[in-house]
C-alpha atoms as a PDB file:
ATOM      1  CA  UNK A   1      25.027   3.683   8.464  1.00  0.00           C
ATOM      2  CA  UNK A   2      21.818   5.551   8.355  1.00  0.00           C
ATOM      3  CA  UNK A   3      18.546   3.041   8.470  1.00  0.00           C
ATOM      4  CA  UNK A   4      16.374   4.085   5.092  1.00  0.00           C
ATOM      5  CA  UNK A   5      12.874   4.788   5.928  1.00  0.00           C
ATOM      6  CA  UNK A   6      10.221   1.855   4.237  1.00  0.00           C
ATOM      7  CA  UNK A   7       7.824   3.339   2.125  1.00  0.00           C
ATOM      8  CA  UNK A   8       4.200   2.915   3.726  1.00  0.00           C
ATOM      9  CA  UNK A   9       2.723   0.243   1.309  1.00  0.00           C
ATOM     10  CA  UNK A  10       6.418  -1.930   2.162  1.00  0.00           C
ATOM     11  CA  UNK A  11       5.422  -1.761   5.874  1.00  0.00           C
ATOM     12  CA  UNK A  12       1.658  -2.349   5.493  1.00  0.00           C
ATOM     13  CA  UNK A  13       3.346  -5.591   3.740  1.00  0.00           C
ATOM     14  CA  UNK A  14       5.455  -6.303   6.387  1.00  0.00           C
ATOM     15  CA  UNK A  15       2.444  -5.876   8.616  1.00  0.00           C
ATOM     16  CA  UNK A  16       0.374  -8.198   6.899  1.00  0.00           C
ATOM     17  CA  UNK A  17       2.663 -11.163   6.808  1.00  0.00           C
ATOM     18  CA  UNK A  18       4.461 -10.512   9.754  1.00  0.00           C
ATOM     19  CA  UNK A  19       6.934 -13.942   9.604  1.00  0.00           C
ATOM     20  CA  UNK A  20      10.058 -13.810   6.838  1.00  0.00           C
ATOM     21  CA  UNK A  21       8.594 -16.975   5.621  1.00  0.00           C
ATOM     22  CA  UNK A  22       5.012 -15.792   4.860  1.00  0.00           C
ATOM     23  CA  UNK A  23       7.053 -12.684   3.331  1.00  0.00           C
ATOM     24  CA  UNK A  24       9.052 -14.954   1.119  1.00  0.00           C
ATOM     25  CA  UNK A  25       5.821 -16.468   0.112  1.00  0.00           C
ATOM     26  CA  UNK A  26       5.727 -13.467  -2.386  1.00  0.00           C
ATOM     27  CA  UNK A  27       8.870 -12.391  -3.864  1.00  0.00           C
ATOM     28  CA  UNK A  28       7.556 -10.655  -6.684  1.00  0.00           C
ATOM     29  CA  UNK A  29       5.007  -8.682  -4.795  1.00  0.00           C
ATOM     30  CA  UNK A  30       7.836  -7.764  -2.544  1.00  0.00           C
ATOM     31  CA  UNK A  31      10.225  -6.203  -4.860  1.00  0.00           C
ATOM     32  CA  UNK A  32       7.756  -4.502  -6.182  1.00  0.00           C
ATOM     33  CA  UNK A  33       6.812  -2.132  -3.044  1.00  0.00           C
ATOM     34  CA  UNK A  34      10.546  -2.308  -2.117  1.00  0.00           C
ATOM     35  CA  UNK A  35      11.565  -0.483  -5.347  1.00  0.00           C
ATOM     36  CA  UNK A  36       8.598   1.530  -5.009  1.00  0.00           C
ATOM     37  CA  UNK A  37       5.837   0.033  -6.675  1.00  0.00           C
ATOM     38  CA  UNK A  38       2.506   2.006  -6.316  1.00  0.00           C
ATOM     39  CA  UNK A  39      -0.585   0.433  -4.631  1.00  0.00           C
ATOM     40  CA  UNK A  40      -3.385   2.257  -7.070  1.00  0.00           C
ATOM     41  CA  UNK A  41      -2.358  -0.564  -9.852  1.00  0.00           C
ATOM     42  CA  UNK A  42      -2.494  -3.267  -7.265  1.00  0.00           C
ATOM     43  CA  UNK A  43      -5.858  -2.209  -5.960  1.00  0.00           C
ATOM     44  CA  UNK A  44      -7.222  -1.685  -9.353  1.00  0.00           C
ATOM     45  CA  UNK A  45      -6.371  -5.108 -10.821  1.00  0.00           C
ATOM     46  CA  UNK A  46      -8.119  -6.500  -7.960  1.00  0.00           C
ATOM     47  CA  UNK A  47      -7.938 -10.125  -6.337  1.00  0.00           C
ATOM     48  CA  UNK A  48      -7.540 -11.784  -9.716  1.00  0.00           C
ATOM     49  CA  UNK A  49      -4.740  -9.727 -10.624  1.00  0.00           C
ATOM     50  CA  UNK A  50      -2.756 -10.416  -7.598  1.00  0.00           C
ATOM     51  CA  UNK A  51      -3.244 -13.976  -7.770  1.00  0.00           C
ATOM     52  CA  UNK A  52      -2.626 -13.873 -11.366  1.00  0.00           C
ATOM     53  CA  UNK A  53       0.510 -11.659 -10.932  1.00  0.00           C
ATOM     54  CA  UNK A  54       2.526 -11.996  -8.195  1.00  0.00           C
ATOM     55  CA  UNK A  55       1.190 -15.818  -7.523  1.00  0.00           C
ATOM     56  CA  UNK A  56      -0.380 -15.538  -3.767  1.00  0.00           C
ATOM     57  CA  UNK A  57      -3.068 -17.227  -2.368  1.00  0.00           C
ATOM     58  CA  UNK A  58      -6.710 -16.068  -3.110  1.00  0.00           C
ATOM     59  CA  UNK A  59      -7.302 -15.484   0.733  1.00  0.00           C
ATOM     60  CA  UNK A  60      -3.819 -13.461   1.059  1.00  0.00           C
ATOM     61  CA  UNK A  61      -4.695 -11.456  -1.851  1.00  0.00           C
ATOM     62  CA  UNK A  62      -7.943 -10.522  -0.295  1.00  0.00           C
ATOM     63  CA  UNK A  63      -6.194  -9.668   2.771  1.00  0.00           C
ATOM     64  CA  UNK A  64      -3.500  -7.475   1.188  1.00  0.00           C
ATOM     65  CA  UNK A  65      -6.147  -5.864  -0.720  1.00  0.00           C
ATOM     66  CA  UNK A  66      -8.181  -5.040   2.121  1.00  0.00           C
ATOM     67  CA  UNK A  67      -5.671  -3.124   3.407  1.00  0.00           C
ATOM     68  CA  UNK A  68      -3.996  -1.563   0.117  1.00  0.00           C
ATOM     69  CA  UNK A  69      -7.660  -0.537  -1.063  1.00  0.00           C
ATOM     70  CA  UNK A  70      -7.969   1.420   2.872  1.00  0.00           C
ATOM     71  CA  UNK A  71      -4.581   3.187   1.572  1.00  0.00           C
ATOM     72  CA  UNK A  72      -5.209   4.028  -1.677  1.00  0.00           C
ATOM     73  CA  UNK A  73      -8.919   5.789  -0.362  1.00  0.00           C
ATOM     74  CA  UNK A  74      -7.073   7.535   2.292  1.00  0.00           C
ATOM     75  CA  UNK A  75      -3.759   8.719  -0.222  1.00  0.00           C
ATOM     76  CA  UNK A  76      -6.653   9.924  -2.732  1.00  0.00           C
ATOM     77  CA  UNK A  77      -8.964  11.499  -0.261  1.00  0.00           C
ATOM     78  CA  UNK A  78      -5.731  13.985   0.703  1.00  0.00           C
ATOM     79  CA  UNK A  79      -4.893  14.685  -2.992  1.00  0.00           C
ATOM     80  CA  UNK A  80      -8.080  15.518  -3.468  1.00  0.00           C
ATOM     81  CA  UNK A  81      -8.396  18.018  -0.246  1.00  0.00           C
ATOM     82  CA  UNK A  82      -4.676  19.281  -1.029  1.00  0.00           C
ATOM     83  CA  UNK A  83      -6.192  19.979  -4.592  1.00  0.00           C
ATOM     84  CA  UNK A  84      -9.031  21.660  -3.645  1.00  0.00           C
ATOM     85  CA  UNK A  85      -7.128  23.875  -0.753  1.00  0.00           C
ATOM     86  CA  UNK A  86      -4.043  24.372  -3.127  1.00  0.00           C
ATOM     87  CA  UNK A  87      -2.454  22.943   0.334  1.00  0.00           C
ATOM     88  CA  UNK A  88      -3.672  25.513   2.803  1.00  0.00           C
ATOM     89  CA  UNK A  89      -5.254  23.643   5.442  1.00  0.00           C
ATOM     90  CA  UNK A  90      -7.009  25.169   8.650  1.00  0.00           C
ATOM     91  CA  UNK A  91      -4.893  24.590  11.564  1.00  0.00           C
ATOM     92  CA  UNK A  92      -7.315  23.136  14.361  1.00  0.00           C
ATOM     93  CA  UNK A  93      -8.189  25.498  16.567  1.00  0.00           C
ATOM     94  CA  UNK A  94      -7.152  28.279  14.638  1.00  0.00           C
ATOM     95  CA  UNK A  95      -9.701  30.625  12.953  1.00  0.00           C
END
């Protein structure tokens, strides 16, 4: 059986609470970016919204921010440029 890909956000997760039992710490928060849940609502509700949601600690929540707010810039920043270029980008050292 072919092994399914995990979404980015999932594996930033998985990166950020590396042990099953920190994982299981948040359920919720889990099944969210397992059924893929996007990070721009997570980001936007900030701290308060992740403690208020998905019931993690205030210093977890500022930790998986941290690193869903780096995504979310990044994610924007090449919708933007794809936008912009209508997808053509310059091939490095091509001109």
């Amino acid at each position: 059986m072919a092994k399914t890909r995990k979404r980015p956000a999932e594996q930033m997760y998985e990166q950020l609470f590396p042990t099953r039992a920190r994982r299981k710490k948040y359920p919720g928060l889990q099944a969210y970016l397992s059924q893929g849940g996007s990070i721009f609502p997570l980001v936007e509700n900030g701290i308060p919204g992740l403690v208020k949601d998905y019931q993690m600690s205030r210093e977890d929540a500022q930790a998986f921010l941290r690193q869903a707010s780096s995504m979310a810039i990044y994610v924007r920043r090449r919708f933007i440029e794809h936008t912009l270029t209508g997808g053509q980008q310059e091939k490095p050292g091509k001109r």
